[in-house]
Every structure is written in C-alpha cells, then in structure tokens.
PDB file of N, CA and C in Angstrom:
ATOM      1  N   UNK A   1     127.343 111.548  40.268  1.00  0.00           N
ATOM      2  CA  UNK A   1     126.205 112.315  39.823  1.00  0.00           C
ATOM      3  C   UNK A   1     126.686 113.311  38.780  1.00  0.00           C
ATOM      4  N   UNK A   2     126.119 113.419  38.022  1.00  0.00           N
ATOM      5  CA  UNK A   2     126.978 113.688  36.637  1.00  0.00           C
ATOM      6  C   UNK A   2     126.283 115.745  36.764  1.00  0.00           C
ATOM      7  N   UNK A   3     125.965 116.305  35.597  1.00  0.00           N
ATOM      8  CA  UNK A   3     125.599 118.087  35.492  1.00  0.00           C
ATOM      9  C   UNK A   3     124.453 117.577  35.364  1.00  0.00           C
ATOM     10  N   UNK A   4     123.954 116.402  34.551  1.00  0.00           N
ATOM     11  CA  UNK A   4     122.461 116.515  34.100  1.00  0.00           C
ATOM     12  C   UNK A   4     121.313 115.967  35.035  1.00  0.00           C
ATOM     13  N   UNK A   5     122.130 114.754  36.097  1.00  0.00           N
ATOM     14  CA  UNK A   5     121.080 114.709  37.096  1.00  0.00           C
ATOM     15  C   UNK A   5     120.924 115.964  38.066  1.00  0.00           C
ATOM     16  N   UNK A   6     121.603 116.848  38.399  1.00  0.00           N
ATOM     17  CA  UNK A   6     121.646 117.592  39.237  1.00  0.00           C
ATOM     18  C   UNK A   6     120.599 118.630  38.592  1.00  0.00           C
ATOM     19  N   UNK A   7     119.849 118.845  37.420  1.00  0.00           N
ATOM     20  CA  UNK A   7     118.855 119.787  36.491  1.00  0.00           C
ATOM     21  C   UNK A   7     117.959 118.357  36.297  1.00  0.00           C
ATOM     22  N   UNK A   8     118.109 117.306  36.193  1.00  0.00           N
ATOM     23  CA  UNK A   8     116.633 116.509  36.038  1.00  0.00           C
ATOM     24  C   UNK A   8     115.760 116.178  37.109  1.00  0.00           C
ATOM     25  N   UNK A   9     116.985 115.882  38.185  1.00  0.00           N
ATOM     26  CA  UNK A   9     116.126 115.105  39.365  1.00  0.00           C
ATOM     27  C   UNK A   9     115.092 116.397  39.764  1.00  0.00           C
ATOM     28  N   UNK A  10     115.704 118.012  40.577  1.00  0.00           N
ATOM     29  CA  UNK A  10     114.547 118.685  41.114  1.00  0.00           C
ATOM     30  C   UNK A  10     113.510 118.992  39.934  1.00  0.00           C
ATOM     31  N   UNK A  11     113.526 118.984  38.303  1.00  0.00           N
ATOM     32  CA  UNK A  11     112.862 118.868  37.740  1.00  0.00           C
ATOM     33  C   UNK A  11     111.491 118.021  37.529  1.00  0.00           C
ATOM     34  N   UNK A  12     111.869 116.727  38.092  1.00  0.00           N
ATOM     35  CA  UNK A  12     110.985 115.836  37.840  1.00  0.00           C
ATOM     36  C   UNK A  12     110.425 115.958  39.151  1.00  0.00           C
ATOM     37  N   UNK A  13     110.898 116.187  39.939  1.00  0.00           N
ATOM     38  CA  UNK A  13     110.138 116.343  41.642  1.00  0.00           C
ATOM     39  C   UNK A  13     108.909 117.483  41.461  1.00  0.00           C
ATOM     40  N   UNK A  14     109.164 118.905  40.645  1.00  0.00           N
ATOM     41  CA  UNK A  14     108.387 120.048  40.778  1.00  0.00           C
ATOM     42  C   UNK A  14     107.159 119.492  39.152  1.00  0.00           C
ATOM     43  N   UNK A  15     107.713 118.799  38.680  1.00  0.00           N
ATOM     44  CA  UNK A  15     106.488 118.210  37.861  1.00  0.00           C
ATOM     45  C   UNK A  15     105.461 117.094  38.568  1.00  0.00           C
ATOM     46  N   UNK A  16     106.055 116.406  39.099  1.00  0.00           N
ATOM     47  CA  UNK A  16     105.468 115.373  39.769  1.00  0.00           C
ATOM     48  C   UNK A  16     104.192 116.205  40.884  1.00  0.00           C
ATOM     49  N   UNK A  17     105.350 117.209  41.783  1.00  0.00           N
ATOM     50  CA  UNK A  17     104.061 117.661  42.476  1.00  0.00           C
ATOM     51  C   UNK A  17     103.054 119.113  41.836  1.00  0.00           C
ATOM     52  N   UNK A  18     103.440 119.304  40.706  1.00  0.00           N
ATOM     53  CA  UNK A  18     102.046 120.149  39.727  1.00  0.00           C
ATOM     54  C   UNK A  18     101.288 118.965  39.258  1.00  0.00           C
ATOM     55  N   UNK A  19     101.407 117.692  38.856  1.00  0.00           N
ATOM     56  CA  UNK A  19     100.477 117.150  38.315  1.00  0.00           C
ATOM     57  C   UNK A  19      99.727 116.350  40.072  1.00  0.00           C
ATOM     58  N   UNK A  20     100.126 116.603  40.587  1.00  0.00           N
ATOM     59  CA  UNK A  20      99.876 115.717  42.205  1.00  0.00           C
ATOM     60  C   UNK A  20      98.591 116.849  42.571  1.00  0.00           C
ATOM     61  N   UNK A  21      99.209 118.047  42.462  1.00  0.00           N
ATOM     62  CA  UNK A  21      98.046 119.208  42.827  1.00  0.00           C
ATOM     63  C   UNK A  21      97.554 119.536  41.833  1.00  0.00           C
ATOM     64  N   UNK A  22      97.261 119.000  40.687  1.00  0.00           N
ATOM     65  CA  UNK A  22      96.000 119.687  39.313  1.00  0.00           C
ATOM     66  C   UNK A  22      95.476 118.490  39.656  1.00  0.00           C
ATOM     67  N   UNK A  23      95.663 116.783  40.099  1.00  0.00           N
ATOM     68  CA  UNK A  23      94.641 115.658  40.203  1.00  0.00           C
ATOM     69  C   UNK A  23      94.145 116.252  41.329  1.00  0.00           C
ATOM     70  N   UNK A  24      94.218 116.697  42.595  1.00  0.00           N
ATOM     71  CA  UNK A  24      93.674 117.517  44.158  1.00  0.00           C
ATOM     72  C   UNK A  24      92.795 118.098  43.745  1.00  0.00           C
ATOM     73  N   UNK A  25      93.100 119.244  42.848  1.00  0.00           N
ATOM     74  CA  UNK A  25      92.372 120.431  42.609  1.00  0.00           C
ATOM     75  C   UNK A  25      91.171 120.545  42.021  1.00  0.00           C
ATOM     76  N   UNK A  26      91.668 119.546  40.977  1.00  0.00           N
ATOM     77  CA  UNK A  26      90.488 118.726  39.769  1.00  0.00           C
ATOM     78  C   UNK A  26      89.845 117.880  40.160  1.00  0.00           C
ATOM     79  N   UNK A  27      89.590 116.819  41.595  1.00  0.00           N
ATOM     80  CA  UNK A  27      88.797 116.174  41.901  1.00  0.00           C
ATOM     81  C   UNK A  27      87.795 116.659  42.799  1.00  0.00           C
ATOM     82  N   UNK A  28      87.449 117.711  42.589  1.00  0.00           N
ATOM     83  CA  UNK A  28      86.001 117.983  42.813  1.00  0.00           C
ATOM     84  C   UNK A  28      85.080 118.283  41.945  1.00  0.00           C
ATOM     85  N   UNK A  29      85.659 119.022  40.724  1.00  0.00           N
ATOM     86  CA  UNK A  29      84.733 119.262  39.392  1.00  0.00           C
ATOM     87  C   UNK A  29      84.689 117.721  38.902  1.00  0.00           C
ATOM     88  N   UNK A  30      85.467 116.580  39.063  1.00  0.00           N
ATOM     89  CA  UNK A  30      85.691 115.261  38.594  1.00  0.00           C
ATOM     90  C   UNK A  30      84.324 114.819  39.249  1.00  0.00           C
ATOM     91  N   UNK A  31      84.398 114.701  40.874  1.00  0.00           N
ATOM     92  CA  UNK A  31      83.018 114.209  41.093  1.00  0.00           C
ATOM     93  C   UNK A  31      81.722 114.856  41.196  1.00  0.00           C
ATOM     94  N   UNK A  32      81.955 115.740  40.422  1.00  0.00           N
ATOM     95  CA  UNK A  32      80.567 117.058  40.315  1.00  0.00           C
ATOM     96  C   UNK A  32      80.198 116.703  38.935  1.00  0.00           C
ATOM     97  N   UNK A  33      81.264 116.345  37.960  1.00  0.00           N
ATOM     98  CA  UNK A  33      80.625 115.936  36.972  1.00  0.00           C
ATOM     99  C   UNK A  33      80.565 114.278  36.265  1.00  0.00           C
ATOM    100  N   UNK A  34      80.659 113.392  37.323  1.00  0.00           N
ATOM    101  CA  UNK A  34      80.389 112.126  37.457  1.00  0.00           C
ATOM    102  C   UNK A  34      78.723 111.980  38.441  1.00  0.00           C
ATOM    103  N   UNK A  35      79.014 113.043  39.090  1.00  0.00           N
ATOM    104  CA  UNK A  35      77.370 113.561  39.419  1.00  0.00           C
ATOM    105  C   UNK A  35      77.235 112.399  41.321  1.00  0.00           C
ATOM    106  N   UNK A  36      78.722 112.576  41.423  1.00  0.00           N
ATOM    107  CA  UNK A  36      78.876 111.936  42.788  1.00  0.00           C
ATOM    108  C   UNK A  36      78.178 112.936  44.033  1.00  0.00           C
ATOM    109  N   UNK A  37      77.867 112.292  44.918  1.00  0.00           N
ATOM    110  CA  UNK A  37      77.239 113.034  46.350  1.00  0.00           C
ATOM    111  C   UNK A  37      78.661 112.664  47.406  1.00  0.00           C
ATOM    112  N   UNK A  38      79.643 113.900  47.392  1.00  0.00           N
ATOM    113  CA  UNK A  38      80.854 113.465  48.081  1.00  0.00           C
ATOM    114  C   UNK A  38      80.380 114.169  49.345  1.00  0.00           C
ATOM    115  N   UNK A  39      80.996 113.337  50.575  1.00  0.00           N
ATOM    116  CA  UNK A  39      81.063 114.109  51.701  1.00  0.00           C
ATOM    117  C   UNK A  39      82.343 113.751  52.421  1.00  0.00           C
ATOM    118  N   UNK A  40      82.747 114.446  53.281  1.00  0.00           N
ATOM    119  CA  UNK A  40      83.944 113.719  54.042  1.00  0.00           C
ATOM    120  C   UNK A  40      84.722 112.814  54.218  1.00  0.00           C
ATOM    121  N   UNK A  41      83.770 111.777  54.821  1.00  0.00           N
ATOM    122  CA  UNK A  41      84.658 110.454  54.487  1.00  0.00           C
ATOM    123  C   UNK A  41      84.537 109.809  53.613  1.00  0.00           C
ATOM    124  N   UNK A  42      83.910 110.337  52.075  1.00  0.00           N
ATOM    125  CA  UNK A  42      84.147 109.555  50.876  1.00  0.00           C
ATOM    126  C   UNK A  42      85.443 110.485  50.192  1.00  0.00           C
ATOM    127  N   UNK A  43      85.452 111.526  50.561  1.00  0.00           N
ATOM    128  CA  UNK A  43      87.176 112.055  50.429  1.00  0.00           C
ATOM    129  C   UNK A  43      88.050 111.915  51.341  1.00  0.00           C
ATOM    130  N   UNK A  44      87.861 111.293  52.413  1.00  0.00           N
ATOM    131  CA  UNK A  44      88.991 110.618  53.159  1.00  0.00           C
ATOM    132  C   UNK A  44      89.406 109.182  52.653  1.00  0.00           C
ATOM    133  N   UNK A  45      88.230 108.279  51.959  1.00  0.00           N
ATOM    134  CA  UNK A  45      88.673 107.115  51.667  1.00  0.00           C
ATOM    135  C   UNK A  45      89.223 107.080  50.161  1.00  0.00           C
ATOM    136  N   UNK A  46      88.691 108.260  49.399  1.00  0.00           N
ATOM    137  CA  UNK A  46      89.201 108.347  48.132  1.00  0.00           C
ATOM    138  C   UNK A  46      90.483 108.672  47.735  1.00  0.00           C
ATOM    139  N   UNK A  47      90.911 109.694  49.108  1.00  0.00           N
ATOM    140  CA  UNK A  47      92.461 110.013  49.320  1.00  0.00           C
ATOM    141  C   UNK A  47      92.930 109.033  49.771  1.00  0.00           C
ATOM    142  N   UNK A  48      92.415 108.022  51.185  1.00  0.00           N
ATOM    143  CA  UNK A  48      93.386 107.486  51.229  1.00  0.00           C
ATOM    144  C   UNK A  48      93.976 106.271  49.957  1.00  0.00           C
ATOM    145  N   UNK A  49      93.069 106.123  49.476  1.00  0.00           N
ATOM    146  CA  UNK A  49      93.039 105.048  47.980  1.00  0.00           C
ATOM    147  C   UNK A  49      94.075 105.746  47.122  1.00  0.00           C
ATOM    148  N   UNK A  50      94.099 106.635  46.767  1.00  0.00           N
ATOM    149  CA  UNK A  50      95.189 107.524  46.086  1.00  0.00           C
ATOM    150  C   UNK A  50      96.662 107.597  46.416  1.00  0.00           C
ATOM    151  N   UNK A  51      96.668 107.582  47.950  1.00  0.00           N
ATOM    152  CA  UNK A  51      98.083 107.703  48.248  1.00  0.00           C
ATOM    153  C   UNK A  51      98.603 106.174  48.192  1.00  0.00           C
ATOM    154  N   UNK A  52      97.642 105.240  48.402  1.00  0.00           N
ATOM    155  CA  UNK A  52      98.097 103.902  48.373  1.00  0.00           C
ATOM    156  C   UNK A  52      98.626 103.277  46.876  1.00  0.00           C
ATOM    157  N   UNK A  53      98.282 104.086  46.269  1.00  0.00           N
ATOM    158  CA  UNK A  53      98.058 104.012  44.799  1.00  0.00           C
ATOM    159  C   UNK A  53      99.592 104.169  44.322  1.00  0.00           C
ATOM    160  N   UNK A  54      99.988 105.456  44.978  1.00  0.00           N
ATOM    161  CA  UNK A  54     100.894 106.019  44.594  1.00  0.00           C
ATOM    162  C   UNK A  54     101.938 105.659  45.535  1.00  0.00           C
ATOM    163  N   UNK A  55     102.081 105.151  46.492  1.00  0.00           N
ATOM    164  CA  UNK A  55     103.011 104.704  47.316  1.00  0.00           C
ATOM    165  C   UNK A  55     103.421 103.158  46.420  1.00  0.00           C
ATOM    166  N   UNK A  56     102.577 102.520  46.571  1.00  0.00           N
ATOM    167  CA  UNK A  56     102.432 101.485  45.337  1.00  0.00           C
ATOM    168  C   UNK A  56     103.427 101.834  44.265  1.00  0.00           C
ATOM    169  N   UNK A  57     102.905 102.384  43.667  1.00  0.00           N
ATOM    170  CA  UNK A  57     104.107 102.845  42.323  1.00  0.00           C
ATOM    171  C   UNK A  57     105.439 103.488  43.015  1.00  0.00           C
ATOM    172  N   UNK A  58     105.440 103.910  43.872  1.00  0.00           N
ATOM    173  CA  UNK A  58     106.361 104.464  44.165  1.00  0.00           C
ATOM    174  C   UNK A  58     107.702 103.635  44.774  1.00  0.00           C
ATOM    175  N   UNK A  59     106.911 102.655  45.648  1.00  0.00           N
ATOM    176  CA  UNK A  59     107.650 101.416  46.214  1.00  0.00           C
ATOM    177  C   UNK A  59     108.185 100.469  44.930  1.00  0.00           C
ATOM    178  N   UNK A  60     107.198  99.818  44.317  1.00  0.00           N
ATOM    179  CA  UNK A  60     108.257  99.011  43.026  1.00  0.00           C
ATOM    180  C   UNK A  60     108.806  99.736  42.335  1.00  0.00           C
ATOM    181  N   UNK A  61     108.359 101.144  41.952  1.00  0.00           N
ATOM    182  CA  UNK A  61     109.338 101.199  40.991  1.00  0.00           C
ATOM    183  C   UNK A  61     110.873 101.795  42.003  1.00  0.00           C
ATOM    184  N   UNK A  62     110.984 101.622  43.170  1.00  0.00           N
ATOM    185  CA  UNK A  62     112.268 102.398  43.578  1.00  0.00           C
ATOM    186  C   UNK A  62     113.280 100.692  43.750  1.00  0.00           C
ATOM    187  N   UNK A  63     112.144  99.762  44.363  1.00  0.00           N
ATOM    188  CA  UNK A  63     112.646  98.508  44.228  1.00  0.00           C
ATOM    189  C   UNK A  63     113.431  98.021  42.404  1.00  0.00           C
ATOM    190  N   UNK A  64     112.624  98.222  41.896  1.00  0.00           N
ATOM    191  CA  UNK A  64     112.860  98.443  40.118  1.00  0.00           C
ATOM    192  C   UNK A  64     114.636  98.982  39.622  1.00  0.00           C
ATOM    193  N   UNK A  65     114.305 100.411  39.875  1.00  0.00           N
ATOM    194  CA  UNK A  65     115.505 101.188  40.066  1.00  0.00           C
ATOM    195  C   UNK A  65     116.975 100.617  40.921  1.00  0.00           C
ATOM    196  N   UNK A  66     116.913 100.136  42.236  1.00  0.00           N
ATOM    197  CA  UNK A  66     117.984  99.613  42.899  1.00  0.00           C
ATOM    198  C   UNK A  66     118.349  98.282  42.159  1.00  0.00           C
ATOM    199  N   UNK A  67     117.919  97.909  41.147  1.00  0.00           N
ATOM    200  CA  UNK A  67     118.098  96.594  40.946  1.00  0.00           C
ATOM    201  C   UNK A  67     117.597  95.335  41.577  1.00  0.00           C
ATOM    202  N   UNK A  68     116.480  95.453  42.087  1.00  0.00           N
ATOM    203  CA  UNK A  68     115.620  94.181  42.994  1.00  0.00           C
ATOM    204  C   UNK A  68     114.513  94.123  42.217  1.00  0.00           C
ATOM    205  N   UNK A  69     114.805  93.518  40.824  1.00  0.00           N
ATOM    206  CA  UNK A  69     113.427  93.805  39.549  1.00  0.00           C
ATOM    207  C   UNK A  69     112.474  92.936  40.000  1.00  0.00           C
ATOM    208  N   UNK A  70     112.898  91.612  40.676  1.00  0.00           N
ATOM    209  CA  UNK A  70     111.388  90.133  41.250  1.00  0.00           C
ATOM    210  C   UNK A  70     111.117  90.808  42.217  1.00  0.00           C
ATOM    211  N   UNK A  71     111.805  91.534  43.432  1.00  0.00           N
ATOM    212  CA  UNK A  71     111.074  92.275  44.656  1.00  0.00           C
ATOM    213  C   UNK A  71     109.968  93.142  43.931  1.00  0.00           C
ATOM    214  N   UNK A  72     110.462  94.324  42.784  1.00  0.00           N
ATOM    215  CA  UNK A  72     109.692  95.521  42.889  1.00  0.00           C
ATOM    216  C   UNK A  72     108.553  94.516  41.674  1.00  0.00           C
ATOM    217  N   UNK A  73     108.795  93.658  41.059  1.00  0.00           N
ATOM    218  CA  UNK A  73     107.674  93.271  40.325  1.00  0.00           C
ATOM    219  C   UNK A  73     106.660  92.304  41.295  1.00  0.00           C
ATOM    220  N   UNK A  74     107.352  91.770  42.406  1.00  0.00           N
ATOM    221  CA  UNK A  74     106.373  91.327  43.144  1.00  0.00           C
ATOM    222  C   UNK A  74     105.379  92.309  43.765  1.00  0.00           C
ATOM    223  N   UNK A  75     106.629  93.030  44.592  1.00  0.00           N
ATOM    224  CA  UNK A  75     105.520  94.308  45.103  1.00  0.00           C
ATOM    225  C   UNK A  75     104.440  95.247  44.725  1.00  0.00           C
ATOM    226  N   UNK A  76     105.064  95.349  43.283  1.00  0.00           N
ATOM    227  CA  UNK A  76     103.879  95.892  42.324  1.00  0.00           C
ATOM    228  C   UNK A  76     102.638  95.298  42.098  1.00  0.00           C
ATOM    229  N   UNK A  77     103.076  93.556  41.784  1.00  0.00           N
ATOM    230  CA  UNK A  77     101.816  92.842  41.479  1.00  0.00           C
ATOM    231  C   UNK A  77     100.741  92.663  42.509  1.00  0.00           C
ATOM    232  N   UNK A  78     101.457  92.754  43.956  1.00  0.00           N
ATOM    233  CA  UNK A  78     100.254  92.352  44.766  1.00  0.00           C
ATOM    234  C   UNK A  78      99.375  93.986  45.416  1.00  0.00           C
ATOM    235  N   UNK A  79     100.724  94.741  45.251  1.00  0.00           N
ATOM    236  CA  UNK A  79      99.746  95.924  45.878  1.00  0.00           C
ATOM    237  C   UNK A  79      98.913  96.315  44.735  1.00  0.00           C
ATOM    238  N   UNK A  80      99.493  96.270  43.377  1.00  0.00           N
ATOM    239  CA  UNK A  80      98.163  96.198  42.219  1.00  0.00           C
ATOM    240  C   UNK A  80      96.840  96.188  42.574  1.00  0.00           C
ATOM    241  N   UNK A  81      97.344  95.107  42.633  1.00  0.00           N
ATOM    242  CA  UNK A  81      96.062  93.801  42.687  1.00  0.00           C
ATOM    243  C   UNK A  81      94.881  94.095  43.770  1.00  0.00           C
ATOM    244  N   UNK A  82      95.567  95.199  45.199  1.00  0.00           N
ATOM    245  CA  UNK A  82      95.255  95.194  46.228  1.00  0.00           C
ATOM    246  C   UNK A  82      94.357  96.745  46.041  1.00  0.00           C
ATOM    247  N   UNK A  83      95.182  97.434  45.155  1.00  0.00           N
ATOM    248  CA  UNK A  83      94.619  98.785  45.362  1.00  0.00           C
ATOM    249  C   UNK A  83      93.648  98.488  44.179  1.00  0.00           C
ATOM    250  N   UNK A  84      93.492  97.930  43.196  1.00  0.00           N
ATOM    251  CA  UNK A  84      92.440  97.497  42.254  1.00  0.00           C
ATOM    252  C   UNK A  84      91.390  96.879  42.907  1.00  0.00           C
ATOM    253  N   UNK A  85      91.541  96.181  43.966  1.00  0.00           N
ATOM    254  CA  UNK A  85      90.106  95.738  44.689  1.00  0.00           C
ATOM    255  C   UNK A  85      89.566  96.921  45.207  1.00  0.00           C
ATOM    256  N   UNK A  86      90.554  97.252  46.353  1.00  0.00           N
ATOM    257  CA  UNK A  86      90.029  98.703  47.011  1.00  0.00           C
ATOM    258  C   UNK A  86      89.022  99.551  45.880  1.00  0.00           C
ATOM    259  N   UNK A  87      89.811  99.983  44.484  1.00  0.00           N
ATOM    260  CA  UNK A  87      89.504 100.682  43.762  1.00  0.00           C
ATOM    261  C   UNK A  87      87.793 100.346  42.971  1.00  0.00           C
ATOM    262  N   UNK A  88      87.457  99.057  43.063  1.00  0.00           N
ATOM    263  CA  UNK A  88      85.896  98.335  42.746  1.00  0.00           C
ATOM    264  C   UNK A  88      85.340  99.064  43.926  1.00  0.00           C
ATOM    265  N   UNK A  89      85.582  98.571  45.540  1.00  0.00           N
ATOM    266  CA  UNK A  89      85.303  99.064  46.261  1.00  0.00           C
ATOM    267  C   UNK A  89      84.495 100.511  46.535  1.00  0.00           C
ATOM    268  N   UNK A  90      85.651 101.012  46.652  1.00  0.00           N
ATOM    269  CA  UNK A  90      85.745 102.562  47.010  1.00  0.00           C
ATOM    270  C   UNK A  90      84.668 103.196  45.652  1.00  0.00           C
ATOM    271  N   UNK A  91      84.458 102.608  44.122  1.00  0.00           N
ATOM    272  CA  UNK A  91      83.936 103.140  43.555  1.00  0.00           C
ATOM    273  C   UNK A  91      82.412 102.575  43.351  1.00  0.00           C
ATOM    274  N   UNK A  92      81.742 101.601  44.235  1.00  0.00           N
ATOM    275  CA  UNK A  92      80.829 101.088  44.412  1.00  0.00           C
ATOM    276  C   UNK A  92      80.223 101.702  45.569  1.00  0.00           C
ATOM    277  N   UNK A  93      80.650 102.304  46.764  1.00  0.00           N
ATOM    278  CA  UNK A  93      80.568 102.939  47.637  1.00  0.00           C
ATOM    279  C   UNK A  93      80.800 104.707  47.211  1.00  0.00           C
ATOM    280  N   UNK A  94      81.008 104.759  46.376  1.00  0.00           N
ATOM    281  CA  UNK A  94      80.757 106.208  45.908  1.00  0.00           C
ATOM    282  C   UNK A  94      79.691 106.460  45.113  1.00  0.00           C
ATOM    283  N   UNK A  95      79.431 105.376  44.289  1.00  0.00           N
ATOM    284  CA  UNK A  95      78.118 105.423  43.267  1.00  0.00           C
ATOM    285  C   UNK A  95      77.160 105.302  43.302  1.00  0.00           C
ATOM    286  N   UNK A  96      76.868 105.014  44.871  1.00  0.00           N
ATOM    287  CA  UNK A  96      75.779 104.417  45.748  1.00  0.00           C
ATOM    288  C   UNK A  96      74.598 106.145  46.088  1.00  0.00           C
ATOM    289  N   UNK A  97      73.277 106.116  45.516  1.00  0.00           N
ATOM    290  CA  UNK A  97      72.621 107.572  45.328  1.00  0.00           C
ATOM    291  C   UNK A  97      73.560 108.569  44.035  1.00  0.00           C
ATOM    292  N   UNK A  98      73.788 107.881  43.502  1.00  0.00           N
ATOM    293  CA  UNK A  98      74.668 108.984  42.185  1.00  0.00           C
ATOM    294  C   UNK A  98      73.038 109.479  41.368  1.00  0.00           C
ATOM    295  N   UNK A  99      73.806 111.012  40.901  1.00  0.00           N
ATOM    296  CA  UNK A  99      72.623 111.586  40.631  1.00  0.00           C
ATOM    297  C   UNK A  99      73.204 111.086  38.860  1.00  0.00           C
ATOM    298  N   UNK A 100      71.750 111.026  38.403  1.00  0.00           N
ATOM    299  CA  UNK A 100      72.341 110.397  36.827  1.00  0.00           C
ATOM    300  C   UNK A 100      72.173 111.638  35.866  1.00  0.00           C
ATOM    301  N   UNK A 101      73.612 111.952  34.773  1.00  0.00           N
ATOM    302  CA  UNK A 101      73.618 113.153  34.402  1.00  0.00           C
ATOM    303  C   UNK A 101      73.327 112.463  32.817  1.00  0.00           C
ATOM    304  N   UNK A 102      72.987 113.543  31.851  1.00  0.00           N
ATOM    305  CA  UNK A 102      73.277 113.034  30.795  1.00  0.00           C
ATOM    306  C   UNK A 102      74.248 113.401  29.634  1.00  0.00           C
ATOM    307  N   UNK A 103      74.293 111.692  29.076  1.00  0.00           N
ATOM    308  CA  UNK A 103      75.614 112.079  28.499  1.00  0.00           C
ATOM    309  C   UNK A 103      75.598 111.635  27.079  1.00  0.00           C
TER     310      UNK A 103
END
C-alpha cells in the first residue's frame, strides 16, 4: 500500500457517503416535485430498490477489481437486468394517483 492509497481510499469513502446522504436528503423534494403521493411503504420499497442498486454495483465492481472480470460482468448483467425490472416496477407503483404538475 503505497502514501497515496492511504489519502485516496478514506477519501473516496467520505465522498461516496456525502453523495449517499445529498441522494437521502434530496429524495423528498425529488418526489414532491415529480408530484408523487409518498407514504411509507413506497419509501421502504424505494429504499429498498436503492440499496439493491447499489449493492449491485458494488458487488461487480469488487468482483471487477479482484480480477474475476466474467464473474463481476456476469453479476452485473443479471442483477442489472434485475434491479431495472424492479425499477419499471417500483416506478409504476409510485405513479399510480400522481398529481400532474406543469411543466
């Protein structure tokens, strides 16, 4: 581990979680001005869609990184694929009574 990972790695960790908590923070003015009717468990399923999202990326690309590039490109492609359905889903079930704003 060389001087410069030891200043990049906690770097990229304390960026990762400011942009992790401005998407948190910001998704309520997000569905206030998409003109969504959120209640509870459409922010329980929207979070959980998010973390899957990001576990997703998080899993191939660490597969990626170790050198297992067909594992982490497999893994990528199907949880893709998986959180992109969810993601029709989850946003068909949110849009359902949307108040229509204009734009």
């Amino acid at each position: 581990m060389g001087l410069i990972d030891i200043f990049i790695t906690p770097l990229f960790w304390i960026i990762m979680g400011l942009l992790y908590a401005l998407i948190i923070y910001s998704a309520r003015y997000w569905a206030k001005d998409l003109g969504l009717k959120m209640n509870w468990w459409k922010w329980l399923l929207s979070g959980l869609w998010f973390i899957l999202l990001i576990l997703t990326l998080a899993g191939g690309m660490t597969l990626i990184g170790e050198n297992e590039v067909r594992g982490g490109l497999y893994f990528l492609g199907f949880f893709l694929i998986i959180s992109l359905i969810l993601g029709v889903v989850l946003w068909r079930i949110l849009s359902v009574n949307r108040k229509k704003t204009d734009r």
